[in-house]
N, C-alpha and C. Protein backbone atom coordinates (compact mmCIF):
# COMPACT_ATOMS: atom_id res chain seq x y z
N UNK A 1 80.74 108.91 88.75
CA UNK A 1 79.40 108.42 88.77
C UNK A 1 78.46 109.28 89.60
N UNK A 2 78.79 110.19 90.00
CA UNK A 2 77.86 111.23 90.64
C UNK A 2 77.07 112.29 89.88
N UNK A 3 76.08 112.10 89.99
CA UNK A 3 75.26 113.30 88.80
C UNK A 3 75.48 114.48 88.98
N UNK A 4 75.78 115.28 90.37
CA UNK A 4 76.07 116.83 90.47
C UNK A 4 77.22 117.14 91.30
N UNK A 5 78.56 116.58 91.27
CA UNK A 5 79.52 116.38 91.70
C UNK A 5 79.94 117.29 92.84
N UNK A 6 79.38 118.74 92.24
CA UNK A 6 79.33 120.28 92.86
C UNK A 6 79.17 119.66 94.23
N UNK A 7 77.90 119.70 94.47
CA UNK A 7 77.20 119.30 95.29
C UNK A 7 78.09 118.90 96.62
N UNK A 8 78.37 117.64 95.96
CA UNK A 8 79.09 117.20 97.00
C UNK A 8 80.92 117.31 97.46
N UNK A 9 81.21 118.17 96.23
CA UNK A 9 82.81 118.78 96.12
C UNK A 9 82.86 120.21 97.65
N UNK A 10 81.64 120.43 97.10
CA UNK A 10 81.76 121.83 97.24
C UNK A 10 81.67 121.80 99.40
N UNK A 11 81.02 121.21 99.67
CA UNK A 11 81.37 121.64 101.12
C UNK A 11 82.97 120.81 101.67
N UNK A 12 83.17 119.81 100.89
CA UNK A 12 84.66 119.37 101.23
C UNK A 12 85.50 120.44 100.96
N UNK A 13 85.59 121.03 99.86
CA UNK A 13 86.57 121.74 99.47
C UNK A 13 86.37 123.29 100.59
N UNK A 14 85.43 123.54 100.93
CA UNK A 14 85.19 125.09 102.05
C UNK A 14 85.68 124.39 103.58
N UNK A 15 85.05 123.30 103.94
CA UNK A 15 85.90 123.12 105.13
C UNK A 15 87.31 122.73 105.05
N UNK A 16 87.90 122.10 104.04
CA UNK A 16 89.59 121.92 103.29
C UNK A 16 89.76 123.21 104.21
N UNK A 17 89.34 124.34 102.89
CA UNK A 17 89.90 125.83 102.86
C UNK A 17 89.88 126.49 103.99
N UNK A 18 89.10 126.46 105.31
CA UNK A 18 88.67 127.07 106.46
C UNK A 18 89.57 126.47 106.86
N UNK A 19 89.50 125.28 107.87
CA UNK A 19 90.94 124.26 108.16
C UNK A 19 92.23 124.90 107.85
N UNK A 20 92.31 124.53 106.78
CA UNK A 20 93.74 125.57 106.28
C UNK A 20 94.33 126.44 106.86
N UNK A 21 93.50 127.74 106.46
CA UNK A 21 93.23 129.30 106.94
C UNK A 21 93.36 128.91 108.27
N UNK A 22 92.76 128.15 109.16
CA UNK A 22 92.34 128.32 110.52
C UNK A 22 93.47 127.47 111.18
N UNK A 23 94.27 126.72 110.71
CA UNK A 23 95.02 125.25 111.61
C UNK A 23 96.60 125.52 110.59
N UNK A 24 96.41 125.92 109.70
CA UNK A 24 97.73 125.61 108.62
C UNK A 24 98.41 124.24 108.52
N UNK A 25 99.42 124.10 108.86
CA UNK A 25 99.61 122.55 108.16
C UNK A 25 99.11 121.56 109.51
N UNK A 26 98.73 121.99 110.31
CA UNK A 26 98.21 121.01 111.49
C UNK A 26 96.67 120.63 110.66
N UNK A 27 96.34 121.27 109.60
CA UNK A 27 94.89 120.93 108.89
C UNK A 27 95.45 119.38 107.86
N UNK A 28 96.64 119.43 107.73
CA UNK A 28 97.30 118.45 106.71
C UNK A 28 96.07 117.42 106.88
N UNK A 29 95.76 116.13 105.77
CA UNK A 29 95.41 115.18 106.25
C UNK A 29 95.40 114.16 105.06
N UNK A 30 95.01 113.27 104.86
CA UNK A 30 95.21 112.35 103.90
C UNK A 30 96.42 111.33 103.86
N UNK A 31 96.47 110.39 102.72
CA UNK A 31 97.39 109.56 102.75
C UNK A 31 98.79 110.09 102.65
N UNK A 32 98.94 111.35 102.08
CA UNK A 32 100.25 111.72 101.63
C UNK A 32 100.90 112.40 103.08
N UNK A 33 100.00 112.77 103.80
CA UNK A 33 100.84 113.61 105.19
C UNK A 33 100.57 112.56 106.10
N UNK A 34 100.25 111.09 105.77
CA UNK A 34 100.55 109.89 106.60
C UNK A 34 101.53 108.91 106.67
N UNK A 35 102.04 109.56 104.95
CA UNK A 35 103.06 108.69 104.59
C UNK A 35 102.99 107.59 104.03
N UNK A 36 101.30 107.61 103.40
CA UNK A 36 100.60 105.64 102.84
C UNK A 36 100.82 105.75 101.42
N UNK A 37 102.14 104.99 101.12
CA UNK A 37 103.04 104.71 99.99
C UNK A 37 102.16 103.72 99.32
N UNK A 38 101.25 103.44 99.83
CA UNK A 38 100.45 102.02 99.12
C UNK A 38 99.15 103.04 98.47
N UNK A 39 98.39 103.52 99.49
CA UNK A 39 97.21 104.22 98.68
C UNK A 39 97.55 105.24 97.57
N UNK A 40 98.60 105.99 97.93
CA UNK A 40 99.03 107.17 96.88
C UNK A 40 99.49 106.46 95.94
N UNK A 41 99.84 104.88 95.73
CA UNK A 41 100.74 104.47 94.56
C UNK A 41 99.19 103.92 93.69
N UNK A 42 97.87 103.93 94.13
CA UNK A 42 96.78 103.22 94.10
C UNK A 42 96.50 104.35 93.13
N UNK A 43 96.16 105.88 94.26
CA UNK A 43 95.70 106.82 93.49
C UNK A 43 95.95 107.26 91.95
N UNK A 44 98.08 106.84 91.83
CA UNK A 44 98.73 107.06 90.59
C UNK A 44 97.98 106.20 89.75
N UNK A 45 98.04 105.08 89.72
CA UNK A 45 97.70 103.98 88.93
C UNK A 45 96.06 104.04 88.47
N UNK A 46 95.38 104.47 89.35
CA UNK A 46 93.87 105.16 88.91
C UNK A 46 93.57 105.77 88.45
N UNK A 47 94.52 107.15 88.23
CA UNK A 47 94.63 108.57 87.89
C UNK A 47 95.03 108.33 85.99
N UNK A 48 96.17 107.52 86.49
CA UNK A 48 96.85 107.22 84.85
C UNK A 48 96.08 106.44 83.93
N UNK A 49 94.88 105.31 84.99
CA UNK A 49 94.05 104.80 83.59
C UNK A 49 92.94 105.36 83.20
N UNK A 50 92.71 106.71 84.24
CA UNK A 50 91.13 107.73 83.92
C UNK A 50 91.32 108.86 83.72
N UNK A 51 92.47 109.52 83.63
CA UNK A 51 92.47 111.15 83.61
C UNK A 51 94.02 110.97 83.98
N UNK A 52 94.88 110.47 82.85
CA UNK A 52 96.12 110.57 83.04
C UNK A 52 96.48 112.26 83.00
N UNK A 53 95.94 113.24 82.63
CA UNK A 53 95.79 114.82 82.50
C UNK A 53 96.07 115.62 83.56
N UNK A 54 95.91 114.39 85.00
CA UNK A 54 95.75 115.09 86.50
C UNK A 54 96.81 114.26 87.07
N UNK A 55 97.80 113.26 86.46
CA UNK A 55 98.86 112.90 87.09
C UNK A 55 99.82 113.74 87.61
N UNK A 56 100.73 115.06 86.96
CA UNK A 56 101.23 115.54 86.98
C UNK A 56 100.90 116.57 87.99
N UNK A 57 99.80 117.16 88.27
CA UNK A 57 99.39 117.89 89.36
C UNK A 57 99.58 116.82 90.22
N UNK A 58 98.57 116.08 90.38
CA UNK A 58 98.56 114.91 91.72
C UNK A 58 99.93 114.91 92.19
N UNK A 59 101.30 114.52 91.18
CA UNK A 59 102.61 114.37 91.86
C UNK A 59 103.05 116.05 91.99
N UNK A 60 102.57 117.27 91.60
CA UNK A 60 103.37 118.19 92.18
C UNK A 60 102.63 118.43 93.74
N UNK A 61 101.12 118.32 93.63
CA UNK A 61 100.50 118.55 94.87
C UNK A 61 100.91 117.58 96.18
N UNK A 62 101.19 116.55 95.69
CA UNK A 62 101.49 115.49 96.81
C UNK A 62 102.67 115.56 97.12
N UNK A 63 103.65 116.25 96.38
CA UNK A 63 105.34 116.34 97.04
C UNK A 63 105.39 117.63 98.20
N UNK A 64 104.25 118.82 97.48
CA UNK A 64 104.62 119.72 97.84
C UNK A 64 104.26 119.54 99.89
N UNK A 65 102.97 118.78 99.71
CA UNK A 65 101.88 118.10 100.92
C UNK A 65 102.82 117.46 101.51
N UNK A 66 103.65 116.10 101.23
CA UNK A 66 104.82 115.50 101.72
C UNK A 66 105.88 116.61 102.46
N UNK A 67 106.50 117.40 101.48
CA UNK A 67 107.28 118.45 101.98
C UNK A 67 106.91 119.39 103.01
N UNK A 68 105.59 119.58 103.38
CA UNK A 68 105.22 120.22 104.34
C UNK A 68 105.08 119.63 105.80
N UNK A 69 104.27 118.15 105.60
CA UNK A 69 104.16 117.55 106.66
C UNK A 69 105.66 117.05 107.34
N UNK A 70 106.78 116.86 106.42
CA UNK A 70 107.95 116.72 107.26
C UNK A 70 108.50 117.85 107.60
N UNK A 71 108.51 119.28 107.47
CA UNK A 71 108.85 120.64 107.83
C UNK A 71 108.37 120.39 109.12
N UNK A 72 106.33 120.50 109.63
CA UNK A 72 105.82 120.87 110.50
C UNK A 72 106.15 119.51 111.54
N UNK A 73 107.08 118.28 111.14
CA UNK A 73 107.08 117.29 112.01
C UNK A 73 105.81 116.11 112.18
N UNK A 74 104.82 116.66 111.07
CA UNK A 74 103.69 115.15 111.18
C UNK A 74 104.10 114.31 110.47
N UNK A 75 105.08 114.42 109.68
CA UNK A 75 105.41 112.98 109.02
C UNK A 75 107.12 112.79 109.12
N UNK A 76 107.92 112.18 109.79
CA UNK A 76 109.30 111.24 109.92
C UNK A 76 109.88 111.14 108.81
N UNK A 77 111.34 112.22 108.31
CA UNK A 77 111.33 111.92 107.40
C UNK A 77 111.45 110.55 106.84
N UNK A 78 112.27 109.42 108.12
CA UNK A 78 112.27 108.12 107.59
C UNK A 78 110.93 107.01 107.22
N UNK A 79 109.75 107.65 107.79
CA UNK A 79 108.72 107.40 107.84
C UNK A 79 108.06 107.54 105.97
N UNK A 80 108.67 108.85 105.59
CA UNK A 80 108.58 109.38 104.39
C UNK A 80 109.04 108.87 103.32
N UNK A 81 110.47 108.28 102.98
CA UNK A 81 110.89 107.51 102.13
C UNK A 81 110.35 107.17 101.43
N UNK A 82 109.47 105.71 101.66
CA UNK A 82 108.55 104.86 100.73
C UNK A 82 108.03 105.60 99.64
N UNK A 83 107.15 106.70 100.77
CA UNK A 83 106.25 107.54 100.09
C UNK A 83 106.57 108.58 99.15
N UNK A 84 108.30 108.90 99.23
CA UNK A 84 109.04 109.95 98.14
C UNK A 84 109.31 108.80 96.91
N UNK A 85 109.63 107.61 97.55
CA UNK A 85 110.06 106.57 96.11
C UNK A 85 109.11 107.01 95.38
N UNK A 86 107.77 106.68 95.76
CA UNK A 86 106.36 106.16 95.01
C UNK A 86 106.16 107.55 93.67
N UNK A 87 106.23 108.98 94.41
CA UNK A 87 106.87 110.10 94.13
C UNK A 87 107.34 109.91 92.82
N UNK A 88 108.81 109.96 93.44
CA UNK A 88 110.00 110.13 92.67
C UNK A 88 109.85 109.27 91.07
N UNK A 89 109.56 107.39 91.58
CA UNK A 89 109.19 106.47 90.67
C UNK A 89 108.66 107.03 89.73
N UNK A 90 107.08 107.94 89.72
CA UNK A 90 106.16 107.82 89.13
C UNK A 90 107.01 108.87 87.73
N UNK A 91 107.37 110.25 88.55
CA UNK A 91 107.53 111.42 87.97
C UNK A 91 108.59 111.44 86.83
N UNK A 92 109.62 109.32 86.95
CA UNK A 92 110.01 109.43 86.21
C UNK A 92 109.77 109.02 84.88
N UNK A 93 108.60 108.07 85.57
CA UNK A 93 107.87 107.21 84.31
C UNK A 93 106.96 108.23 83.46
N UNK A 94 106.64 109.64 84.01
CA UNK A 94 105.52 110.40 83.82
C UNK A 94 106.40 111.02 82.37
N UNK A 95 107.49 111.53 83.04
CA UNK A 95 108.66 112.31 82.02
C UNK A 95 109.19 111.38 80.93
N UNK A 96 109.14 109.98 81.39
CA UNK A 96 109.50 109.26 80.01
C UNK A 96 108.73 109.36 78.54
C-alpha cells in the first residue's frame, strides 16, 4: 500500500548494508536472530497468501540468518529449536 516503496526501502536497505560491512553479524537483527518462532511463522503464512514466489527465499534467507546468529553466539542453540521447527515445518510443506 505504499505509492513509492523505493523511497522508503531504500534508506533501510543502505543502513542494513553499512551495519553489515561495519558490525558483521553483531549487525544481525530481527525476529529470526531472536529466535521469534511466532512472528517468522506469521511472516510464512503472510508471504504464502501474497507472494507465495518469496517463500522459498524467505526460508533460505532466514536459515542462513538463524545459522549465523548461533555461530556468533546471539542466539542459544536451544533457544533456536522452535524457530528451526517453524523452518524445517514450512520447507516441507513448501516441497510438497
Amino acid at each position: 500500500g505504499v505509492g513509492q516503496p523505493e523511497k522508503v526501502l531504500a534508506p533501510l536497505l543502505r543502513a542494513a548494508l553499512e551495519n553489515a560491512l561495519r558490525l558483521g553479524d553483531d549487525a544481525l537483527t530481527g525476529p529470526v536472530s531472536r529466535g521469534d518462532a511466532g512472528t517468522v511463522r506469521r511472516h510464512l503464512e503472510r508471504l504464502a497468501a501474497t507472494a507465495p514466489e518469496s517463500v522459498a527465499a524467505y526460508l533460505t534467507l532466514a536459515r542462513r540468518t538463524a545459522d549465523r546468529a548461533i555461530a556468533a553466539g546471539r542466539l542459544r542453540p536451544a533457544d533456536a529449536e522452535p524457530l528451526l521447527d517453524v523452518l524445517s515445518g514450512t520447507q516441507r510443506e513448501v516441497a510438497a
